[in-house]
N, C-alpha and C. Protein backbone atom coordinates (compact mmCIF):
# COMPACT_ATOMS: atom_id res chain seq x y z
N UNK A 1 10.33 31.54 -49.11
CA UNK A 1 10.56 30.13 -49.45
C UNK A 1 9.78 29.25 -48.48
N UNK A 2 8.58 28.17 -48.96
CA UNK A 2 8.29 27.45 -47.99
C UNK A 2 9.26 26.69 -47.20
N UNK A 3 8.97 26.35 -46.24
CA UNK A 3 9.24 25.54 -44.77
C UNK A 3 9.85 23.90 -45.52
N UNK A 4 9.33 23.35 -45.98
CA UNK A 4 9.69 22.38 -46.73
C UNK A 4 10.85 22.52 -47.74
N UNK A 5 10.77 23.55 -48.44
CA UNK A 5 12.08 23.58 -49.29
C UNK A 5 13.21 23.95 -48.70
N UNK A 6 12.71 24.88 -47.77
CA UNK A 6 13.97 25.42 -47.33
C UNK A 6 14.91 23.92 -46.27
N UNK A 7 14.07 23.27 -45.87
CA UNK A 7 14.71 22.07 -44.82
C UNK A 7 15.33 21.32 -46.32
N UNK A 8 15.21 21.35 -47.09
CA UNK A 8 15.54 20.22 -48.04
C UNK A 8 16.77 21.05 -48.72
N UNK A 9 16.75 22.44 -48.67
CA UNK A 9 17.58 23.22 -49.20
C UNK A 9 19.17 23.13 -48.44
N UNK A 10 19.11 22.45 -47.49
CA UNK A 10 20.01 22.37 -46.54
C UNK A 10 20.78 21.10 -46.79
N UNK A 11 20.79 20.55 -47.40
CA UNK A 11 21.51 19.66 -48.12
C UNK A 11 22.11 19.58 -49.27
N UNK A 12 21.67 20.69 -49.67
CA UNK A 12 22.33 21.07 -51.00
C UNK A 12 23.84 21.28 -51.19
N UNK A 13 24.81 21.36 -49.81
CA UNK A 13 25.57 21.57 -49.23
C UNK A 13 26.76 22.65 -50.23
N UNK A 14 26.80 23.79 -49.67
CA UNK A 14 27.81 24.90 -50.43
C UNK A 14 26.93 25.72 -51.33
N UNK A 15 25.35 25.61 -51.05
CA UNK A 15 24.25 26.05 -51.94
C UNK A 15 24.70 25.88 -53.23
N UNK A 16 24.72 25.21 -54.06
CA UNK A 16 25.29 24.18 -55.30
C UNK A 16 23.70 24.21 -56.08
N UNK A 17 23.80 25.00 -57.32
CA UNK A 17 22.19 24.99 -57.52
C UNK A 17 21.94 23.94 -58.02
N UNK A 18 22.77 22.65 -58.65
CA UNK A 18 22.46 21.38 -58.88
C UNK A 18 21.93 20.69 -58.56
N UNK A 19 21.70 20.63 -56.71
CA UNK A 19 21.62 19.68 -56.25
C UNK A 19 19.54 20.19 -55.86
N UNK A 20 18.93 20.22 -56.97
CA UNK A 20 17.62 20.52 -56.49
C UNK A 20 17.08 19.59 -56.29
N UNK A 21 15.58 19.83 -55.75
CA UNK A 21 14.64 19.05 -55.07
C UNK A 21 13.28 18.92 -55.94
N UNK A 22 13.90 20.18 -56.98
CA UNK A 22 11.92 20.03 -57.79
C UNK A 22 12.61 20.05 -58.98
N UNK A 23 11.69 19.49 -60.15
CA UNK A 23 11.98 20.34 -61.39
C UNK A 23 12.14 21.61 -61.51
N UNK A 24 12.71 21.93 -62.62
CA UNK A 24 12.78 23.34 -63.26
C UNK A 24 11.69 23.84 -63.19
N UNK A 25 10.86 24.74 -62.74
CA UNK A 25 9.58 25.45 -63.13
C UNK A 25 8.39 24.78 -62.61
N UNK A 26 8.23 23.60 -61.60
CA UNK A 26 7.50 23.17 -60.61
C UNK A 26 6.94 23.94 -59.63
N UNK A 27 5.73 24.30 -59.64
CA UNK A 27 5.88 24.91 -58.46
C UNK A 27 4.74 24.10 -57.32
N UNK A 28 4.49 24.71 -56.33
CA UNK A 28 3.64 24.39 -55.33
C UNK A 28 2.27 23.80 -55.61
N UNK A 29 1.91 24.28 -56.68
CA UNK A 29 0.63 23.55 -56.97
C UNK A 29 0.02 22.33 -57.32
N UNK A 30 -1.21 22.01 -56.76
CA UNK A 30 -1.48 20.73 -57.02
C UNK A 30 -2.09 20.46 -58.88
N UNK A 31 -2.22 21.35 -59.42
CA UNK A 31 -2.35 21.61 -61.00
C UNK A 31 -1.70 22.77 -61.52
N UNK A 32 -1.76 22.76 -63.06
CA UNK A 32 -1.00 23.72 -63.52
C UNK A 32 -1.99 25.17 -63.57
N UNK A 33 -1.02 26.28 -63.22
CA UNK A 33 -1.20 27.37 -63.28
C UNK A 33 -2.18 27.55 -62.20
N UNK A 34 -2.64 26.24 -61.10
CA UNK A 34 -3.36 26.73 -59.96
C UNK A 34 -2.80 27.79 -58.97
N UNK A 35 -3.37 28.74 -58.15
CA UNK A 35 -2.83 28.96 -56.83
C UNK A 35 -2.78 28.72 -55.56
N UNK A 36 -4.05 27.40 -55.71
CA UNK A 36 -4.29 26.41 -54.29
C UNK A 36 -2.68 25.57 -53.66
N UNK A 37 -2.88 25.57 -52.94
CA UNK A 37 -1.68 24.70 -51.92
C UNK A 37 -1.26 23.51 -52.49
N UNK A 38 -0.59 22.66 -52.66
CA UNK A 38 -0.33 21.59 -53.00
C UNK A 38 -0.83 20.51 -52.24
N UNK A 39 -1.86 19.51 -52.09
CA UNK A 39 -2.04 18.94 -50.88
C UNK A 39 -0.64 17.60 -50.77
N UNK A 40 -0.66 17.70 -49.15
CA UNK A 40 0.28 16.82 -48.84
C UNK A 40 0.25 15.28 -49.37
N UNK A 41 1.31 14.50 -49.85
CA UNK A 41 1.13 13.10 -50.42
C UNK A 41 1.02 12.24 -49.15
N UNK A 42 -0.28 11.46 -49.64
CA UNK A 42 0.15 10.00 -48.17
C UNK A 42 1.13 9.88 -48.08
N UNK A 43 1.15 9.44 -47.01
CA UNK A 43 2.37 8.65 -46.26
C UNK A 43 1.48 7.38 -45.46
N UNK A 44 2.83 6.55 -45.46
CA UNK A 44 2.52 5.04 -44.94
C UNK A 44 3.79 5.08 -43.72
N UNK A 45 3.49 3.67 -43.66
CA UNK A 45 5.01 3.48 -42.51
C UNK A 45 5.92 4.23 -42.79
N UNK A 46 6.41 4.48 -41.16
CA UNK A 46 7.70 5.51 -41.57
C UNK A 46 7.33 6.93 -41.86
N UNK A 47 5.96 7.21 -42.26
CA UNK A 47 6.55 8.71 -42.97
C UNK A 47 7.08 8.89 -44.07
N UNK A 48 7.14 7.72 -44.98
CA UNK A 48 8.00 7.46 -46.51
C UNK A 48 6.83 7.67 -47.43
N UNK A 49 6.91 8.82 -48.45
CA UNK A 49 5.49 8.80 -49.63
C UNK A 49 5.54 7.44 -50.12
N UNK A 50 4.71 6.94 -50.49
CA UNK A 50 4.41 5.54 -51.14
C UNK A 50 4.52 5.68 -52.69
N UNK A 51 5.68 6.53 -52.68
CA UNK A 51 5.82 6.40 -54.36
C UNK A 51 7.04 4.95 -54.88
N UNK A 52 6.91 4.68 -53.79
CA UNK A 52 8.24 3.54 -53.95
C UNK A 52 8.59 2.30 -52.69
N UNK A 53 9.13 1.09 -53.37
CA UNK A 53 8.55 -0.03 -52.48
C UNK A 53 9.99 -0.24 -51.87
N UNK A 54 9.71 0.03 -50.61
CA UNK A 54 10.78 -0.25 -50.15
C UNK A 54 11.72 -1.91 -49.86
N UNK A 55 11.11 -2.93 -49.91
CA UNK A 55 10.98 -3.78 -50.08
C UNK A 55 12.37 -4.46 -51.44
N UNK A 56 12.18 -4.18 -52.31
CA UNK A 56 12.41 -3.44 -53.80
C UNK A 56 13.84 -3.01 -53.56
N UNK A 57 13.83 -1.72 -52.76
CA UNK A 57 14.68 -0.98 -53.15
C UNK A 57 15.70 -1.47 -52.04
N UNK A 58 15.45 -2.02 -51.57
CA UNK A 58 16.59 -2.65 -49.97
C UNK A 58 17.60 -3.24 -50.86
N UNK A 59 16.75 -4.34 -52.23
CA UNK A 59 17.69 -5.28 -52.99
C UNK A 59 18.39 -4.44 -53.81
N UNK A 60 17.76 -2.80 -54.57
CA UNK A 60 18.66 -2.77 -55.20
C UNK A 60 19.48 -1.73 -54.58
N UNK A 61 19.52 -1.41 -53.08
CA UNK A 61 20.16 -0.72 -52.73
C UNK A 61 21.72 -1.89 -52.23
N UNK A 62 21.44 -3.12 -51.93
CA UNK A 62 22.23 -3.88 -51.98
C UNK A 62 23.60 -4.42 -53.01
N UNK A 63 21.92 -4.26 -54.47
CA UNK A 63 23.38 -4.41 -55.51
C UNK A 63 23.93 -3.11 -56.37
N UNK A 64 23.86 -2.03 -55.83
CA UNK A 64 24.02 -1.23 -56.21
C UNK A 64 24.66 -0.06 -55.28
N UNK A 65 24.38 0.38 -54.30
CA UNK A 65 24.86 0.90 -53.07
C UNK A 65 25.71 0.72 -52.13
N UNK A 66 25.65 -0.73 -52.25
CA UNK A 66 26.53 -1.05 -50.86
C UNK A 66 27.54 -0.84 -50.67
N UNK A 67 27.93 -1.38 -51.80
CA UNK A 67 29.79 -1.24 -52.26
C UNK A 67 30.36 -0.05 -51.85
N UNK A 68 29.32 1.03 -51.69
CA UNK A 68 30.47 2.25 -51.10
C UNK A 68 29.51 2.79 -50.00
N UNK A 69 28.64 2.82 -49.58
CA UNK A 69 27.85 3.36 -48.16
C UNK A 69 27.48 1.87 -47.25
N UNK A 70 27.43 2.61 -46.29
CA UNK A 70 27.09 1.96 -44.70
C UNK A 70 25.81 2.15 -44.49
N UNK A 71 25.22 0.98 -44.28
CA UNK A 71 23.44 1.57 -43.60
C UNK A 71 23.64 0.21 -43.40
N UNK A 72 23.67 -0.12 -41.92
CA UNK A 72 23.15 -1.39 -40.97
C UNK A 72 21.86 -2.21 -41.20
N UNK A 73 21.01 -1.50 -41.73
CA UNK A 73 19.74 -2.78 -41.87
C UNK A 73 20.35 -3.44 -43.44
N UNK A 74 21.13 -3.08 -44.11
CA UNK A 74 21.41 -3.35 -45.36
C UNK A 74 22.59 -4.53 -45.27
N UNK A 75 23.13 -4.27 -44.03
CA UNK A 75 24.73 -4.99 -43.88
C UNK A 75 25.51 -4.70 -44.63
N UNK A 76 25.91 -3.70 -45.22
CA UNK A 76 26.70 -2.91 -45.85
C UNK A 76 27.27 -1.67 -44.64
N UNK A 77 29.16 -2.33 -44.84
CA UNK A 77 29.81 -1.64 -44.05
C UNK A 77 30.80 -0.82 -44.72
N UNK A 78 30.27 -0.34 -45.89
CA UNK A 78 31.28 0.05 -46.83
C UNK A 78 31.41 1.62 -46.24
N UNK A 79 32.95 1.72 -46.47
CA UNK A 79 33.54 3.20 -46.10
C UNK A 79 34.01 4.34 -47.17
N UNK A 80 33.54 3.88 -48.78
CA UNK A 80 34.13 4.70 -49.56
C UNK A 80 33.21 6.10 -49.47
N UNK A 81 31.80 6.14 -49.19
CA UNK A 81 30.75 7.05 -49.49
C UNK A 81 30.64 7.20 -48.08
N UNK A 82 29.78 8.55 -47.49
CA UNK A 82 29.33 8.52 -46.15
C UNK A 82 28.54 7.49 -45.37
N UNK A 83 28.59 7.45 -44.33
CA UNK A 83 27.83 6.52 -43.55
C UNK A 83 26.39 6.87 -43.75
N UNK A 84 25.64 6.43 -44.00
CA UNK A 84 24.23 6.98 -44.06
C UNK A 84 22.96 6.64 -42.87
N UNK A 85 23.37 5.95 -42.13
CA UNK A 85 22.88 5.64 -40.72
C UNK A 85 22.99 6.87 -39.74
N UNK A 86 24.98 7.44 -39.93
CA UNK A 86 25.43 8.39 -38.78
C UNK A 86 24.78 9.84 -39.61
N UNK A 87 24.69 10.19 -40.59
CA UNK A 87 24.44 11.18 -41.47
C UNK A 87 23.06 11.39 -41.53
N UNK A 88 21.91 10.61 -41.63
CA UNK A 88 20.31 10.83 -41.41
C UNK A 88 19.65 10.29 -40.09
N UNK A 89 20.97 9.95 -39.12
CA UNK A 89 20.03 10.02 -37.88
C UNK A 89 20.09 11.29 -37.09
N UNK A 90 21.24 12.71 -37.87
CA UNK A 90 21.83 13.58 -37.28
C UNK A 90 20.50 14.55 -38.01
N UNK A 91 19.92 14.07 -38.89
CA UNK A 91 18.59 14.88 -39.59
C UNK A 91 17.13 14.79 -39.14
N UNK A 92 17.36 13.51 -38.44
CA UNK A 92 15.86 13.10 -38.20
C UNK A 92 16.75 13.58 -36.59
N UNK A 93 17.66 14.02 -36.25
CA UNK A 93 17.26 14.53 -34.79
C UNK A 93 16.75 15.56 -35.33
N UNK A 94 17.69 16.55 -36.02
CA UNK A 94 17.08 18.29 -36.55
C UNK A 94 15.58 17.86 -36.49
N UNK A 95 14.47 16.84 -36.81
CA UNK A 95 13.40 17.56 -36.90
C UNK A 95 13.10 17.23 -38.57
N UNK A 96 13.88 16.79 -39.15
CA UNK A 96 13.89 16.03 -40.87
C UNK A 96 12.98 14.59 -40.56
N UNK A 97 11.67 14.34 -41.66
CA UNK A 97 10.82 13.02 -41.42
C UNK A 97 11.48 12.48 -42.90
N UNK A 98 10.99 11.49 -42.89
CA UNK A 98 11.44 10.30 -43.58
C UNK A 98 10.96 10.78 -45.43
N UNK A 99 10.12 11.29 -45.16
CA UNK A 99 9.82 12.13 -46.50
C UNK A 99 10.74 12.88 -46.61
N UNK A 100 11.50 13.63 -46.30
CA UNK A 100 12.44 14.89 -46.37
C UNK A 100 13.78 13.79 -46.96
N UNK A 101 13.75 13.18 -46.22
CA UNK A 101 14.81 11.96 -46.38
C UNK A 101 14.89 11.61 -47.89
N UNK A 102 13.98 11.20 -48.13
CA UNK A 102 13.98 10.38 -49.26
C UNK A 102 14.23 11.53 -50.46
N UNK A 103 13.62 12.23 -50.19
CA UNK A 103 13.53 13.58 -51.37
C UNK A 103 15.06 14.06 -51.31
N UNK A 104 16.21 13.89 -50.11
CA UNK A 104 17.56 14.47 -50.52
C UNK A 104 18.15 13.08 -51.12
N UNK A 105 17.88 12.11 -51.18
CA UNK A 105 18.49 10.68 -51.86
C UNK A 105 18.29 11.14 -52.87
N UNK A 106 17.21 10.90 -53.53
CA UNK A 106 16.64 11.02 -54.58
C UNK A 106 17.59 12.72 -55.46
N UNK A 107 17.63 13.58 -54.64
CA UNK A 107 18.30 14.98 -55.50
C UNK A 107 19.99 14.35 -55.52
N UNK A 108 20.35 13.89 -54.36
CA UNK A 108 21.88 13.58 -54.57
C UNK A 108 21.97 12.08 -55.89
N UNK A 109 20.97 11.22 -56.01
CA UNK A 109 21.21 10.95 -56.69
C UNK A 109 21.50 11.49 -58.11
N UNK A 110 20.18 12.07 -58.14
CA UNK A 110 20.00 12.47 -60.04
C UNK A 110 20.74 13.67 -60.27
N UNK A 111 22.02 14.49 -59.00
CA UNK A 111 22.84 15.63 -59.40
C UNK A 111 23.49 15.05 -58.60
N UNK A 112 24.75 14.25 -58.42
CA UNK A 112 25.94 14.17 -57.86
C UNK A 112 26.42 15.24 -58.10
N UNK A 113 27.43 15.18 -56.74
CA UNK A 113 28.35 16.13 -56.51
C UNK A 113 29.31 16.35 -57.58
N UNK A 114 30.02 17.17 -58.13
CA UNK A 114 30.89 16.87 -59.05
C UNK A 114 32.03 16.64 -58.62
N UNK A 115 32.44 15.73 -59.65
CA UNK A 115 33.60 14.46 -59.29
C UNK A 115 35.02 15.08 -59.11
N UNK A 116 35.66 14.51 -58.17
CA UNK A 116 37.18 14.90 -57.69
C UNK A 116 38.06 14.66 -58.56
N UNK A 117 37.68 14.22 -59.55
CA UNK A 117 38.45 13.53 -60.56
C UNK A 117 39.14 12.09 -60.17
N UNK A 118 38.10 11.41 -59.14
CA UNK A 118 38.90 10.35 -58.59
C UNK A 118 37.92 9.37 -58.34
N UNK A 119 37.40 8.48 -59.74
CA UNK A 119 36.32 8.04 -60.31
C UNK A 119 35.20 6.68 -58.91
N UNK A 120 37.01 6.09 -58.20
CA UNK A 120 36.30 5.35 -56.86
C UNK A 120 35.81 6.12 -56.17
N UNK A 121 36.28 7.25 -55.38
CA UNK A 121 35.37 8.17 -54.55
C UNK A 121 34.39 8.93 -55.33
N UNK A 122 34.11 9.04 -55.91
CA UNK A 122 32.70 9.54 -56.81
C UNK A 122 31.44 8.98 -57.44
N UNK A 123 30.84 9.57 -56.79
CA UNK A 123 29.21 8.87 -57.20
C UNK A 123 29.27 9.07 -58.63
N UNK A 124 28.69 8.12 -59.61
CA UNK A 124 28.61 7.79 -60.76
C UNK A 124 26.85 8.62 -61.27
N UNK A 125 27.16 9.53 -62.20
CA UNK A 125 25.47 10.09 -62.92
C UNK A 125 25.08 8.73 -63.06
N UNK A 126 23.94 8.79 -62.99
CA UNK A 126 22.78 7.43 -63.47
C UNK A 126 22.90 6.64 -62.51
N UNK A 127 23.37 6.66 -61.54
CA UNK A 127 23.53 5.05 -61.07
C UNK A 127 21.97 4.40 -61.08
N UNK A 128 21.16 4.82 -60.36
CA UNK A 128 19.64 4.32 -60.71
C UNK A 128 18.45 5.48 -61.04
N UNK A 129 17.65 5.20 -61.45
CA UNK A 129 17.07 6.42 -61.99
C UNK A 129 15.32 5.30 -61.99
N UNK A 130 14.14 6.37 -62.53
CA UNK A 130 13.08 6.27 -62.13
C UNK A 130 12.36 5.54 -61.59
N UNK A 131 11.75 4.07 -61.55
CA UNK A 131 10.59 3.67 -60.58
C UNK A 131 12.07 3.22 -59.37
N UNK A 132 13.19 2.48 -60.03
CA UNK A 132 13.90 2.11 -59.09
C UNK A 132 14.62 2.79 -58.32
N UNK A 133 15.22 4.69 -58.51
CA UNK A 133 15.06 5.82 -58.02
C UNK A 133 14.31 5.67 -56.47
N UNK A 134 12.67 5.51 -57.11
CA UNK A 134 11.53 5.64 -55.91
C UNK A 134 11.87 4.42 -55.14
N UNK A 135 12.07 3.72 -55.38
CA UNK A 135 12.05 2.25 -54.52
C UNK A 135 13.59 2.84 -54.04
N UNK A 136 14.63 2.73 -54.40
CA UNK A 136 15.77 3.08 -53.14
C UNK A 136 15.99 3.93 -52.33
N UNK A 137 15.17 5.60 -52.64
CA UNK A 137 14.55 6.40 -51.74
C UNK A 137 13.85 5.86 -50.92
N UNK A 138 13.24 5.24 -51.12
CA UNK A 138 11.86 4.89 -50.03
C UNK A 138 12.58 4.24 -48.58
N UNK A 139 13.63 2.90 -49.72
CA UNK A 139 13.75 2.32 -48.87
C UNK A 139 15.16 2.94 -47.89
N UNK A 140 15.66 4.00 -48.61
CA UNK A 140 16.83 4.38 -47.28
C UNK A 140 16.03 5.23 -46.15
N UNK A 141 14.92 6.40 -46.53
CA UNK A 141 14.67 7.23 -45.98
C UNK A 141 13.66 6.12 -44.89
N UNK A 142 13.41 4.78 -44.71
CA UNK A 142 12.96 4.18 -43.87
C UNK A 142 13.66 3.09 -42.95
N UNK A 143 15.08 3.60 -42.89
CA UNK A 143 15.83 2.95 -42.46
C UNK A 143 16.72 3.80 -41.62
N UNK A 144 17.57 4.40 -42.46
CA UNK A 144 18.88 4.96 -42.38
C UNK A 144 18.87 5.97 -41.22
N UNK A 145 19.41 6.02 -40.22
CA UNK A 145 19.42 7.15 -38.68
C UNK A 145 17.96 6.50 -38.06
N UNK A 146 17.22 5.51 -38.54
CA UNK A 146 16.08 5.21 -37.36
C UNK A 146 16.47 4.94 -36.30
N UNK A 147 15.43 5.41 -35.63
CA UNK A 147 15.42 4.98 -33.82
C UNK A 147 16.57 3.65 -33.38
N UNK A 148 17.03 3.76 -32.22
CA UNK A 148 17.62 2.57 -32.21
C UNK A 148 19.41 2.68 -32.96
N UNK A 149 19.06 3.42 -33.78
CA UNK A 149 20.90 3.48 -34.56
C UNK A 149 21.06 5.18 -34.44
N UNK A 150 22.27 4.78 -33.48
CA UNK A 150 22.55 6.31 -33.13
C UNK A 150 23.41 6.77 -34.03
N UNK A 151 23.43 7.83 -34.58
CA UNK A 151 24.54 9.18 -34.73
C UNK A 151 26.04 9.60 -33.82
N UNK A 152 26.51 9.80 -34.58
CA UNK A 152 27.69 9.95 -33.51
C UNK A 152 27.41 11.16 -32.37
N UNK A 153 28.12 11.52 -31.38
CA UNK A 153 27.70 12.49 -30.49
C UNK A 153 28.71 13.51 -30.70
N UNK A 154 27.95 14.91 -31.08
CA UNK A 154 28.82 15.82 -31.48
C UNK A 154 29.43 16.81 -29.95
N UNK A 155 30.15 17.14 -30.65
CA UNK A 155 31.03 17.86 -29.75
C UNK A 155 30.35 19.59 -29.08
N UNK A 156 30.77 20.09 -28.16
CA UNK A 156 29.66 20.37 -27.24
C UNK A 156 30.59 22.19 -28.39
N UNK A 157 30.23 22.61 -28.81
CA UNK A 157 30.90 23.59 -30.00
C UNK A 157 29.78 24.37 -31.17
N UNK A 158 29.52 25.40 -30.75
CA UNK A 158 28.65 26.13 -31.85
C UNK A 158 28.63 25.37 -33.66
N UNK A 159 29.79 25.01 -34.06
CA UNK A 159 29.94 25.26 -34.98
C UNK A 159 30.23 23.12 -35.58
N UNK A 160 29.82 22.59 -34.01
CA UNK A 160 29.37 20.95 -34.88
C UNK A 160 28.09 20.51 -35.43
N UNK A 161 27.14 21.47 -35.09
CA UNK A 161 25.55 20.90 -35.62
C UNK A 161 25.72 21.39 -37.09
N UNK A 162 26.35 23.19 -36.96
CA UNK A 162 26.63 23.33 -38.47
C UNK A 162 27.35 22.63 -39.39
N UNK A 163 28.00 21.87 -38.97
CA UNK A 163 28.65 21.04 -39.66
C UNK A 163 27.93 19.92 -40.12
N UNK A 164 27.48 19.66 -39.17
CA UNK A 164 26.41 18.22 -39.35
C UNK A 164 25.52 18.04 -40.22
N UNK A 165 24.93 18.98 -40.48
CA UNK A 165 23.55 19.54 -40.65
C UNK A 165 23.41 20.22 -41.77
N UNK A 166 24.62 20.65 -42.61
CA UNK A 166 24.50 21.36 -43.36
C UNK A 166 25.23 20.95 -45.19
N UNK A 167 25.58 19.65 -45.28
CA UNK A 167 25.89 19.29 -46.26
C UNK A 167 27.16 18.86 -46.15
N UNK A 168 28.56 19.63 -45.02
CA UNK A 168 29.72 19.22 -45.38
C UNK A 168 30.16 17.72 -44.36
N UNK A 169 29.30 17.14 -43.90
CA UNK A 169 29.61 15.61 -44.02
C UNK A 169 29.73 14.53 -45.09
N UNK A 170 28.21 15.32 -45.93
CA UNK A 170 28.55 14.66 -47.49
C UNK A 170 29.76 14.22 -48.00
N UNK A 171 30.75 14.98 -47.58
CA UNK A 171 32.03 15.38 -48.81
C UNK A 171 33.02 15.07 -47.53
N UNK A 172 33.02 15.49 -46.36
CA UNK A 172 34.26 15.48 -46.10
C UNK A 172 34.23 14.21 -44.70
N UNK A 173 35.81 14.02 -44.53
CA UNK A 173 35.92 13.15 -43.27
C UNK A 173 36.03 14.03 -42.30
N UNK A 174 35.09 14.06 -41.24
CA UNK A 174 35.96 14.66 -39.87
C UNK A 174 35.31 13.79 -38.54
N UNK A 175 36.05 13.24 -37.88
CA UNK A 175 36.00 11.80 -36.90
C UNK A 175 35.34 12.74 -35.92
N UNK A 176 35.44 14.11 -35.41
CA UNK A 176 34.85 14.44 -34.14
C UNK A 176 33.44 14.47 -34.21
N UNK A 177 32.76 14.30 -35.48
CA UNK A 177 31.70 14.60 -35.68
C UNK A 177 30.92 13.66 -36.22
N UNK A 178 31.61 12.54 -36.58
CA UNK A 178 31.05 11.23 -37.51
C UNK A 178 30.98 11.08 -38.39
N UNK A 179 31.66 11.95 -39.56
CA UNK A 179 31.36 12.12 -40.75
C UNK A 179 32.71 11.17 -41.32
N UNK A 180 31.95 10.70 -42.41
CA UNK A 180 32.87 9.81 -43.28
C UNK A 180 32.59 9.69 -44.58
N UNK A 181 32.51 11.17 -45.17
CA UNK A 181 32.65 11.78 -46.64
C UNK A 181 34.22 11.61 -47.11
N UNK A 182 34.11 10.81 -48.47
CA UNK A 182 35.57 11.08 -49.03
C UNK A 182 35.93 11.58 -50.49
N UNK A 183 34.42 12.28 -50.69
CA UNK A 183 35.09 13.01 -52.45
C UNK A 183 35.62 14.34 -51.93
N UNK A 184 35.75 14.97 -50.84
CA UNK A 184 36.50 16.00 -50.69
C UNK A 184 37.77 15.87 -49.94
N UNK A 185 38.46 16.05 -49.18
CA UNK A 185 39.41 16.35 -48.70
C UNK A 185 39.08 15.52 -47.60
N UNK A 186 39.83 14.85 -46.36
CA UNK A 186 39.90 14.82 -44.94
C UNK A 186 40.25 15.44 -44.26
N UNK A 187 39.38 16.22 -43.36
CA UNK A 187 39.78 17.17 -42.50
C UNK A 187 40.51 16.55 -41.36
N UNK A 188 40.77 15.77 -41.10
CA UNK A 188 41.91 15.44 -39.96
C UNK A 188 43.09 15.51 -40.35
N UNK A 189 43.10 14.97 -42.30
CA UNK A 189 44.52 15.63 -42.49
C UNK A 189 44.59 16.81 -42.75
N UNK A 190 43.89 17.26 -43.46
CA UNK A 190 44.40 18.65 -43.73
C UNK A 190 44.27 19.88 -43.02
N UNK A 191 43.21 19.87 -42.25
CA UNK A 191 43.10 20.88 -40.88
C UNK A 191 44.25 21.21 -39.97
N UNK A 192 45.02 20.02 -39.24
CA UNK A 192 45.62 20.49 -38.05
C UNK A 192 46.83 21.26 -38.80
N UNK A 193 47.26 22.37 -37.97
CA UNK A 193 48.15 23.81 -38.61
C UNK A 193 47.61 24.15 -39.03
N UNK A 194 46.29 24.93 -39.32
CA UNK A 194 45.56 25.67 -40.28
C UNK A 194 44.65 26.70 -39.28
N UNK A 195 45.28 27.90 -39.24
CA UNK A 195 44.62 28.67 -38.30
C UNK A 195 42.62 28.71 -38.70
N UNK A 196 41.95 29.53 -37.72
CA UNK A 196 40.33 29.45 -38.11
C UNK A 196 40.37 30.19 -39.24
N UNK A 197 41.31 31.15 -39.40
CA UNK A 197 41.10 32.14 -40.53
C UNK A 197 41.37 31.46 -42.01
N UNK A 198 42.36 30.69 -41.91
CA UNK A 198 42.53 30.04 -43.16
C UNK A 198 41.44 28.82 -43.41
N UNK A 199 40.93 28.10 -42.31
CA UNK A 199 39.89 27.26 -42.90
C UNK A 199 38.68 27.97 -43.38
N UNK A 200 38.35 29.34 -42.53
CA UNK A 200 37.40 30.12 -43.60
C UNK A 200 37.62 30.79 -44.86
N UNK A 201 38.92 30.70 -44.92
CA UNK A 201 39.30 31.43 -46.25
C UNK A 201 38.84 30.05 -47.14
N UNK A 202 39.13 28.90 -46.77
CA UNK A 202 39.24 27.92 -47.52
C UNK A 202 37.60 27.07 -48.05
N UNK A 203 36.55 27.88 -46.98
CA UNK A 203 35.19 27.31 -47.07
C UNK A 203 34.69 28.49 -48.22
N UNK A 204 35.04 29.93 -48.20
CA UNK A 204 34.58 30.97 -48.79
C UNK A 204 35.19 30.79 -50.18
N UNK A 205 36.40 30.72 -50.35
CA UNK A 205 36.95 30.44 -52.21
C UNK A 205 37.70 29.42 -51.83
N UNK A 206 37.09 28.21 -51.97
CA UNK A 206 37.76 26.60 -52.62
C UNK A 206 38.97 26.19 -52.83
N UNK A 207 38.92 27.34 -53.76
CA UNK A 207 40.04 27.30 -54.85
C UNK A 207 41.42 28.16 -54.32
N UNK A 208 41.65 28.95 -52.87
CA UNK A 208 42.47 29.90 -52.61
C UNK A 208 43.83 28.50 -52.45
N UNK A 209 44.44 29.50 -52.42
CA UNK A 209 45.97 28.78 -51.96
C UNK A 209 45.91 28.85 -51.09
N UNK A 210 46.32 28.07 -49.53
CA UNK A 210 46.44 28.67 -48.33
C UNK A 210 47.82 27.82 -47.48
């Protein structure tokens, strides 16, 4: 698997084959049925492909976004969706550029998570879709965790970067770590009494009783 997919694959969070990054049957090439490399797309400020104006997408990330995510250059302090400031500045530490960025907006948009059955905490299919898609990608992945807006500071523990880093902030709340996901569960409530064995029982089948 290239180097690129696989960093983008990491957001897919619970490896969820929904949540892709390419079309169906896309592959690496810069034409069809080539076997040359794909060459890399410009980039402009930021590190953001210029498939989309960020400019653009600030407004419609305003009338469309805000209402449930947090991203400070936006002034949107909304707490229903994750913070997206504390959540992609914890990516662009990993070593994630602003291209990588935009390309997991863009997949969480057009495959939301599937819904809790609890229509306010759940991202809505469609909410925006093609040129305006590119324009609200552009414009989070040139914002959101930049320099200057810190991430929360994780806890000194093998098992907080994995957390961080790996999709289940998306979904869940857990305060030691900064995460402020709410289509899944809150782990502050539902964790404490729950030995390690049962929260892995509970990451491995979902669905167990515990």
């Amino acid at each position: 698997m290239p180097k690129r997919r696989r960093r983008q694959a990491r957001y897919a969070g619970h490896g969820t084959p929904t949540i892709g990054f390419r079309p169906r049957g896309e592959t690496d090439a810069h034409a069809p049925g080539s076997s040359a490399p794909r060459r890399p797309r410009a980039l402009g400020n930021h590190g953001v492909a210029q498939n989309g104006s960020v400019d653009r997408g600030r407004q419609l990330f305003t009338s469309k976004c805000a209402t449930c995510h947090s991203l400070k250059d936006a002034g949107s302090t909304a707490q229903i969706g994750p913070n997206l400031d504390a959540a992609f500045a914890q990516a662009r530490a990993a070593g994630e550029d602003s291209d990588t960025i935009a390309g997991v907006v863009k997949a969480q948009v057009e495959n939301p998570r599937p819904s809790n059955g609890n229509a306010s905490v759940s991202m809505p299919a469609g909410l925006v879709g093609g040129k305006d898609l590119e324009d609200v990608a552009s414009y989070v992945a040139s914002v959101a965790g930049a320099p200057g807006i810190k991430g929360p500071q994780l806890p000194n523990d093998p098992g907080a970067p994995v957390f961080a880093n790996n999709g289940c902030s998306g979904c869940h709340t857990l305060k030691a770590v900064g995460a402020s996901g709410t289509t899944g569960p809150s782990l502050d409530e539902v964790i404490p009494g729950m030995s390690a064995a049962e929260v892995k029982k509970s990451i491995v089948d979902p669905n167990a009783k515990i």
